[in-house]
C-alpha atoms as a PDB file:
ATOM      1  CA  UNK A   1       0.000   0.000   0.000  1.00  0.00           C
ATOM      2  CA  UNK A   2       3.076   2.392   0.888  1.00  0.00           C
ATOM      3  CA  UNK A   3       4.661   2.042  -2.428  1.00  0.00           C
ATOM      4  CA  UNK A   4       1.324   2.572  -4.364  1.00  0.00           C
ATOM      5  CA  UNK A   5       0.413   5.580  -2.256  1.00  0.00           C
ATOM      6  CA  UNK A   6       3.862   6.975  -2.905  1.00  0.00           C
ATOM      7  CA  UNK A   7       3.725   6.304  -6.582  1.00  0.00           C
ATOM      8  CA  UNK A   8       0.367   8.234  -6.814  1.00  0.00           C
ATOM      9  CA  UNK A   9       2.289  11.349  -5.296  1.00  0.00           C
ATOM     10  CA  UNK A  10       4.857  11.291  -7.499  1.00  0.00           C
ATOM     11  CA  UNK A  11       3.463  10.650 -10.677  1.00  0.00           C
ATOM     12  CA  UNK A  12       2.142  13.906 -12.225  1.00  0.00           C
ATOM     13  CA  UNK A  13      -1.544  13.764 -13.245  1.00  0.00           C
ATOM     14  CA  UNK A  14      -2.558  12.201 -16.840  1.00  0.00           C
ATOM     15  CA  UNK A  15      -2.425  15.561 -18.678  1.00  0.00           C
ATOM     16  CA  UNK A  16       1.134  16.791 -17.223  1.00  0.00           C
ATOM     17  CA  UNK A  17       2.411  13.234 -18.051  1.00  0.00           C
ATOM     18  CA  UNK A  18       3.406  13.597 -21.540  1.00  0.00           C
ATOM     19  CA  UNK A  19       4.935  17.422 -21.248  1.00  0.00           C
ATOM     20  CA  UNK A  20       6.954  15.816 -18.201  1.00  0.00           C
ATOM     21  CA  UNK A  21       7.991  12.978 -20.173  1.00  0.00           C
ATOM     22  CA  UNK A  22       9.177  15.278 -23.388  1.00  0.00           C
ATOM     23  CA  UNK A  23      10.654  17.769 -20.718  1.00  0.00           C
ATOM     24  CA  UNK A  24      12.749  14.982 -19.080  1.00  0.00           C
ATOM     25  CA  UNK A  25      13.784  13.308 -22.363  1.00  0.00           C
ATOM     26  CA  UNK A  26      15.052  17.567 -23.723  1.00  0.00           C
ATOM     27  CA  UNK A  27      16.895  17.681 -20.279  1.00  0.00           C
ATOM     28  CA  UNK A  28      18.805  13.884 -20.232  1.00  0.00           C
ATOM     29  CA  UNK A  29      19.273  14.847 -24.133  1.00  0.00           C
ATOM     30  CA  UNK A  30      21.155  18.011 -23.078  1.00  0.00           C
ATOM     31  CA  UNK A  31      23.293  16.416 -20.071  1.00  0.00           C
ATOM     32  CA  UNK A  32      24.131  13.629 -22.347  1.00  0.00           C
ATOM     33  CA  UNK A  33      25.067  16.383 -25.271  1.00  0.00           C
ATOM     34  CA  UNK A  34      26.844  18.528 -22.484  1.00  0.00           C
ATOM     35  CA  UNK A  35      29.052  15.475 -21.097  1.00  0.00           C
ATOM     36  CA  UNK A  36      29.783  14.195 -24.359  1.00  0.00           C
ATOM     37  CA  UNK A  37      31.529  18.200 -25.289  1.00  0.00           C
ATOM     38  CA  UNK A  38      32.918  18.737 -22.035  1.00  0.00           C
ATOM     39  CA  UNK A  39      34.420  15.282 -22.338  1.00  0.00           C
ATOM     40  CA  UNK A  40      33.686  14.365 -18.924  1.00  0.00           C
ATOM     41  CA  UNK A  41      35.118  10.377 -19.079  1.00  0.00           C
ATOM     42  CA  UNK A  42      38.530  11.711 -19.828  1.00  0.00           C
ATOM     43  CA  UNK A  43      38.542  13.154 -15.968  1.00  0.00           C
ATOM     44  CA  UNK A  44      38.183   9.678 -14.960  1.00  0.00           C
ATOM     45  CA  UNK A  45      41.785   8.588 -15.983  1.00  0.00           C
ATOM     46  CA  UNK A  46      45.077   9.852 -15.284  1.00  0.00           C
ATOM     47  CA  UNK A  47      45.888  11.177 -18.223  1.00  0.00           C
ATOM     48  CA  UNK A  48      47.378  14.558 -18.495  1.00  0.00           C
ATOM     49  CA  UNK A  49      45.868  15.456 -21.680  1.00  0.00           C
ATOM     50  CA  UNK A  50      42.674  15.742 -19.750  1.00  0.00           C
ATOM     51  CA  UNK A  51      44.080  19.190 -17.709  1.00  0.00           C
ATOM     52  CA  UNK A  52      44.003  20.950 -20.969  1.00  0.00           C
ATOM     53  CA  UNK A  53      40.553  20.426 -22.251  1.00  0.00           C
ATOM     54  CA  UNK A  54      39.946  24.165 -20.933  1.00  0.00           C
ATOM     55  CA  UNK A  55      43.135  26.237 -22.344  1.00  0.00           C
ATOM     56  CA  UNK A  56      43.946  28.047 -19.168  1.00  0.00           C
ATOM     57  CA  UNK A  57      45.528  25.029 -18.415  1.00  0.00           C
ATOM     58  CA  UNK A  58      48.053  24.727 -21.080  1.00  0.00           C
ATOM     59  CA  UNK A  59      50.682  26.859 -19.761  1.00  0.00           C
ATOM     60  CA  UNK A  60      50.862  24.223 -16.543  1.00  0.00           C
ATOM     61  CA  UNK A  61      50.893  21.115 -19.554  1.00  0.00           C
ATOM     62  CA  UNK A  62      53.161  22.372 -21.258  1.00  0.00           C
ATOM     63  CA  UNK A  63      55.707  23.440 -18.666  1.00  0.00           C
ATOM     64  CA  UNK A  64      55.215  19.960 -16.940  1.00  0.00           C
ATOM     65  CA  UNK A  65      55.794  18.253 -20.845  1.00  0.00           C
ATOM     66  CA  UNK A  66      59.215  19.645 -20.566  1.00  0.00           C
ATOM     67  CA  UNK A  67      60.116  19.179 -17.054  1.00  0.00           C
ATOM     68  CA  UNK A  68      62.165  15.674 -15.859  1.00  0.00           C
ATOM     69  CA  UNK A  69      58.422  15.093 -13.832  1.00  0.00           C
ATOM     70  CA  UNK A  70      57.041  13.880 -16.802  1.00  0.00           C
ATOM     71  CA  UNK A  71      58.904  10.662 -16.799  1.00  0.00           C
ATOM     72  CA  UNK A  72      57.740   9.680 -13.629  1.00  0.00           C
ATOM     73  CA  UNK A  73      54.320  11.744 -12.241  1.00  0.00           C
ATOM     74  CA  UNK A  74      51.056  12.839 -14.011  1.00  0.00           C
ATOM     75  CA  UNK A  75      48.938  15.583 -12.958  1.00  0.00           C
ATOM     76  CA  UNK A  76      47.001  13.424 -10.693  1.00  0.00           C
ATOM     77  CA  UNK A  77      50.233  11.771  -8.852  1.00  0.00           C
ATOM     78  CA  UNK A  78      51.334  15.327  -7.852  1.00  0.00           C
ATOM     79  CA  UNK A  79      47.665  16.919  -7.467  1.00  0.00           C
ATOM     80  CA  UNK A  80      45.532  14.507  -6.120  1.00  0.00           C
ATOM     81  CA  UNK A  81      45.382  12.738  -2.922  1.00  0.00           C
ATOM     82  CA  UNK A  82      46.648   8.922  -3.305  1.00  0.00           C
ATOM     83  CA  UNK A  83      45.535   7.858   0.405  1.00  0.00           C
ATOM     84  CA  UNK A  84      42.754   5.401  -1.024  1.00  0.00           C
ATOM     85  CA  UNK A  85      40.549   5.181  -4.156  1.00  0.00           C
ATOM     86  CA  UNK A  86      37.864   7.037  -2.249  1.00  0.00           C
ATOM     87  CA  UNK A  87      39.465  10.107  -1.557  1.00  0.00           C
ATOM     88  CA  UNK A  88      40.878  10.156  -4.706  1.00  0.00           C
ATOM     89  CA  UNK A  89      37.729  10.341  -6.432  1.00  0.00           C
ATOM     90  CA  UNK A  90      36.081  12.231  -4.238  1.00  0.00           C
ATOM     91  CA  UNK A  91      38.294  15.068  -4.406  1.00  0.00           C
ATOM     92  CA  UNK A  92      38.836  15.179  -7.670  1.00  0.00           C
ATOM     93  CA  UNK A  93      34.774  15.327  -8.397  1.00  0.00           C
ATOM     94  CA  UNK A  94      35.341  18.152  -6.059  1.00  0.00           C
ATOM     95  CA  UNK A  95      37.747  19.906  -7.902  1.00  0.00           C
ATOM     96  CA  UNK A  96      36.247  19.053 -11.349  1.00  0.00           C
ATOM     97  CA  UNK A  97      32.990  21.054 -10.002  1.00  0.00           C
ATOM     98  CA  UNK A  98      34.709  23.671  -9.045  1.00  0.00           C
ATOM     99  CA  UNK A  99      36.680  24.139 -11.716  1.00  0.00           C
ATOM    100  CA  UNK A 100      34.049  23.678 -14.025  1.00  0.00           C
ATOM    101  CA  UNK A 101      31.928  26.511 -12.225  1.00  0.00           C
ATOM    102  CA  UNK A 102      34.556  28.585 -12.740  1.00  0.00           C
ATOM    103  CA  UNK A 103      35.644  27.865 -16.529  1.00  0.00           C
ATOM    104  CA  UNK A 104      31.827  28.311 -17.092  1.00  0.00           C
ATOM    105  CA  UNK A 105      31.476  31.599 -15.700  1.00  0.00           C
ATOM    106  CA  UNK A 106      34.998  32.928 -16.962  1.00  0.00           C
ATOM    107  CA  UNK A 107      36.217  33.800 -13.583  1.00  0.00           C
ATOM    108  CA  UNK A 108      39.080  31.595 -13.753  1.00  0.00           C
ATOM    109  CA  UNK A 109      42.297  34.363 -12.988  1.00  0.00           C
ATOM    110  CA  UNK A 110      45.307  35.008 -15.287  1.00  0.00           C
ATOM    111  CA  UNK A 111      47.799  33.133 -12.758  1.00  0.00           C
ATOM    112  CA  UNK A 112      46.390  29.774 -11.673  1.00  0.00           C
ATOM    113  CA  UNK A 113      47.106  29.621  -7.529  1.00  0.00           C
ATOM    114  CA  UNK A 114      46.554  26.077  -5.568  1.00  0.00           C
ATOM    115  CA  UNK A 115      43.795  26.414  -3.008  1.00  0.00           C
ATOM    116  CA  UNK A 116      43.927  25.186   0.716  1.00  0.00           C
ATOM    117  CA  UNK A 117      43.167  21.445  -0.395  1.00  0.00           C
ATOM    118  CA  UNK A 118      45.336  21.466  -3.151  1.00  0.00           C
ATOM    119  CA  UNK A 119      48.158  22.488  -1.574  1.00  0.00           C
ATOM    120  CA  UNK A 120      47.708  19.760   0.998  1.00  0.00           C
ATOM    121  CA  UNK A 121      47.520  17.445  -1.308  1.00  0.00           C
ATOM    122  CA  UNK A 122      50.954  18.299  -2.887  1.00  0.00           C
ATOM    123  CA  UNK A 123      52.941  18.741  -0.100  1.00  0.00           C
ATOM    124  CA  UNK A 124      51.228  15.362   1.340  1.00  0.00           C
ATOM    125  CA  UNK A 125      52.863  13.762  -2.656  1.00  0.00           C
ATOM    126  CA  UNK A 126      56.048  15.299  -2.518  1.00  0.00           C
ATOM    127  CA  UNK A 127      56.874  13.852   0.748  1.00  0.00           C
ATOM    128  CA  UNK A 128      55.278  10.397  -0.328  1.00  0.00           C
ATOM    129  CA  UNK A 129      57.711  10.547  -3.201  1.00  0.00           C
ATOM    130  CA  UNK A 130      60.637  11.686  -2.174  1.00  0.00           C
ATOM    131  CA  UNK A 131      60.609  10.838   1.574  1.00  0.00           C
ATOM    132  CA  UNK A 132      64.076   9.453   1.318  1.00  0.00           C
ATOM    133  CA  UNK A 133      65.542  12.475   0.348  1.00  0.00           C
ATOM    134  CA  UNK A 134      63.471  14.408   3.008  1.00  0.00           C
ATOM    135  CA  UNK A 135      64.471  12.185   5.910  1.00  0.00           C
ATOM    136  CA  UNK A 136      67.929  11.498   4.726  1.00  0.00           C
ATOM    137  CA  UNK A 137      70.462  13.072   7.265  1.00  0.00           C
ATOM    138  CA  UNK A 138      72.936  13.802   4.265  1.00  0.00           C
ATOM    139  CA  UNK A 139      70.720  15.687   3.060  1.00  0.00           C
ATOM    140  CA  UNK A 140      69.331  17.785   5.991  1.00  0.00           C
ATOM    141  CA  UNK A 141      73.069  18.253   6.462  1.00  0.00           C
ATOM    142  CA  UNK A 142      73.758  20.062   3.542  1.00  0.00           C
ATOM    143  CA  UNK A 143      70.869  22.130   2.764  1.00  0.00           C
ATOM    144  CA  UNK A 144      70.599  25.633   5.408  1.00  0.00           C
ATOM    145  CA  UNK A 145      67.866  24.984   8.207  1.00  0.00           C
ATOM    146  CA  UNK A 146      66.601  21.694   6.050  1.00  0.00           C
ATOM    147  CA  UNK A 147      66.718  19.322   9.301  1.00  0.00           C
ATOM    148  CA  UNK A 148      64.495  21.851  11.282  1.00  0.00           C
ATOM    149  CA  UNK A 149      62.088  22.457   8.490  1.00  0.00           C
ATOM    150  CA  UNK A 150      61.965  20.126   6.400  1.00  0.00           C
ATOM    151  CA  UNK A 151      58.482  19.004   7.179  1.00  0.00           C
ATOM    152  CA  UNK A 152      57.147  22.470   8.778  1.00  0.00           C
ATOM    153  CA  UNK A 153      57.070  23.987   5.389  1.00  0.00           C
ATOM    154  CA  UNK A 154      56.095  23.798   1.692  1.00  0.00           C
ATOM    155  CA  UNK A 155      58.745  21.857  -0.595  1.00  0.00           C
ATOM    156  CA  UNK A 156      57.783  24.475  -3.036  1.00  0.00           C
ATOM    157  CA  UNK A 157      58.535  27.509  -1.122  1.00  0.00           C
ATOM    158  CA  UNK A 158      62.465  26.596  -2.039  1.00  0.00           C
ATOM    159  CA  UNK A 159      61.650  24.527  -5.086  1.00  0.00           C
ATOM    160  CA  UNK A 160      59.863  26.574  -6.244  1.00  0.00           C
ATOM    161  CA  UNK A 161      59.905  26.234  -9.712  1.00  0.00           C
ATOM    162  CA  UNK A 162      59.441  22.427  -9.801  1.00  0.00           C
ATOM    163  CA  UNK A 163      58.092  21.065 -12.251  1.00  0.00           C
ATOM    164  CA  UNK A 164      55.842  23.897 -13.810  1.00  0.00           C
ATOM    165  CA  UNK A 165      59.236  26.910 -14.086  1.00  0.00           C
ATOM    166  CA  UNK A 166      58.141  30.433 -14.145  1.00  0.00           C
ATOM    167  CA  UNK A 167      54.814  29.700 -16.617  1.00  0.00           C
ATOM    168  CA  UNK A 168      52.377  30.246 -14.420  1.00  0.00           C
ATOM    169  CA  UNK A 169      49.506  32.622 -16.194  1.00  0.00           C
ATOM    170  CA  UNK A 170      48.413  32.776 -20.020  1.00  0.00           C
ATOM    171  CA  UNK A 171      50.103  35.854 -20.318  1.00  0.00           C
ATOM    172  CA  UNK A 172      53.604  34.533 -19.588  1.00  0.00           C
ATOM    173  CA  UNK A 173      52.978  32.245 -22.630  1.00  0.00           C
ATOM    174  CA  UNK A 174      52.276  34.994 -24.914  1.00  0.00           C
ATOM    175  CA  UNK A 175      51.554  33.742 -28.615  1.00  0.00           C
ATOM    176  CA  UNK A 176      54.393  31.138 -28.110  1.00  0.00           C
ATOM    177  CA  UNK A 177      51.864  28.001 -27.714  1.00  0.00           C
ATOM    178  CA  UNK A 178      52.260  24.607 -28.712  1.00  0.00           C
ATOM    179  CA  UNK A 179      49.669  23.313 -30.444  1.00  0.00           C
ATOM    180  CA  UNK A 180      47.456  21.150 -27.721  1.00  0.00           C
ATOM    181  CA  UNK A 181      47.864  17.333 -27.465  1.00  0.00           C
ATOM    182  CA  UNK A 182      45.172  15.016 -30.313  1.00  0.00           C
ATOM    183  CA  UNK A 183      43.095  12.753 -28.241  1.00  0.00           C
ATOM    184  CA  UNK A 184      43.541   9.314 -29.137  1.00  0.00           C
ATOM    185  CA  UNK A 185      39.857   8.629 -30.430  1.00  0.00           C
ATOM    186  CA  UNK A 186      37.847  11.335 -32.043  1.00  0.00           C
ATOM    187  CA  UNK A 187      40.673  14.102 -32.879  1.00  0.00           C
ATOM    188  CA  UNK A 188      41.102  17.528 -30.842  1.00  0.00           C
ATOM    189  CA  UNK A 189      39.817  18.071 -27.669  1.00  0.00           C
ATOM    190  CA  UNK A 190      39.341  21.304 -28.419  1.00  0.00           C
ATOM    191  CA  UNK A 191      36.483  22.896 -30.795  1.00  0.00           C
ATOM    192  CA  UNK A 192      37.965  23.101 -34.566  1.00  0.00           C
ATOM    193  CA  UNK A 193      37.805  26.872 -34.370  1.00  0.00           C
ATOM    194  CA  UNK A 194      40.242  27.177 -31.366  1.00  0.00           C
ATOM    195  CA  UNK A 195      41.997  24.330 -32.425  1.00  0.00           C
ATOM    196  CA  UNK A 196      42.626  26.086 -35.612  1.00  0.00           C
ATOM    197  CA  UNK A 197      43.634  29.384 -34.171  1.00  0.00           C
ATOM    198  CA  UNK A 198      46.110  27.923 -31.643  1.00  0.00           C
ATOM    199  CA  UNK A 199      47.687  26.334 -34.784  1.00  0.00           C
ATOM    200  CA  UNK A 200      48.013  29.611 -36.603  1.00  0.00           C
ATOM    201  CA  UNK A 201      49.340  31.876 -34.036  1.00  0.00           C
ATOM    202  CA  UNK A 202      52.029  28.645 -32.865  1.00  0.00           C
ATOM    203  CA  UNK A 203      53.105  28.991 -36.556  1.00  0.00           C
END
């Protein structure tokens, strides 16, 4: 009787039925549509190539294409927790949401800056990485104040320029880009207009 009664509630009334129904079908239709441009499955790998699908990430690809990290750590080894599948997942939904707020609404800034969580998550990486060389006593002994601080304080805030150099904002790349990585399915994963202007101006 409970589920009947509840059905009846839910269910619009005959003459609503059939709008409802075409309404629902326009609005799966457009998330469908929306998820296939926005190439959502990519952010459900590790692949780098995904971080550029919105160009104000390129001058971070790009910079980490060329640095000695891409031999050994994607985007998601450095910038996303590794604790447990979970938290992984969960935080990069998190992230993706956010960022994808932002993109939407253009309010993404001309230098891209880490946020609490992110930062976190980095420092929490570097350490699980290179823990040997941060609790190796050769080390602390020749590096200034390293055996004091070597866990109170970013790794960044002396390496600072690891792996991503001094490209930080799209105006620090100028017109000097590199034309954006082909997807391995269906071509660009950018729009053939902006795919085609990148092209030109790299030229």
């Amino acid at each position: 009787m409970r589920f009947s009664s509840l059905k009846k509630k839910l269910l619009p009334p005959p003459q609503w039925r059939r709008p409802v129904i075409i309404l629902l079908g326009i609005g799966a239709g457009l998330a469908i549509y929306i998820a296939h441009i926005a190439n959502v499955g990519s952010y459900l790998t590790d692949d780098p190539t995904a971080c550029v699908n919105c160009h104000v990430m390129t001058p971070q690809f790009i910079t980490w294409r060329h640095s000695s990290h891409r031999e050994v750590a994607t985007c998601n080894d450095c910038h996303v927790p590794q604790d447990n599948f979970i938290k992984k997942y969960f935080f990069k939904a998190k992230d993706g949401l956010y960022h994808s707020t932002i993109f939407t609404l253009r309010k993404e800034p001309q230098a891209i800056v880490m946020h609490e969580a992110g930062q976190e998550a980095v420092q929490s990486n570097c350490i699980r990485c290179h823990i040997s060389q941060v609790t190796d006593p050769r080390t602390a002994a020749g590096v200034s104040n390293h055996a004091e601080n070597r866990l109170d304080r970013t790794c960044w805030s002396c390496h600072r320029n690891v792996p991503h150099g001094r490209e930080r904002s799209l105006s620090s790349v100028g017109f000097h880009l590199e034309p954006l990585p082909v997807a391995t399915r269906k071509g660009s994963f950018v729009p053939a207009w902006l795919d085609a202007q990148v092209n030109h101006t790299s030229n």
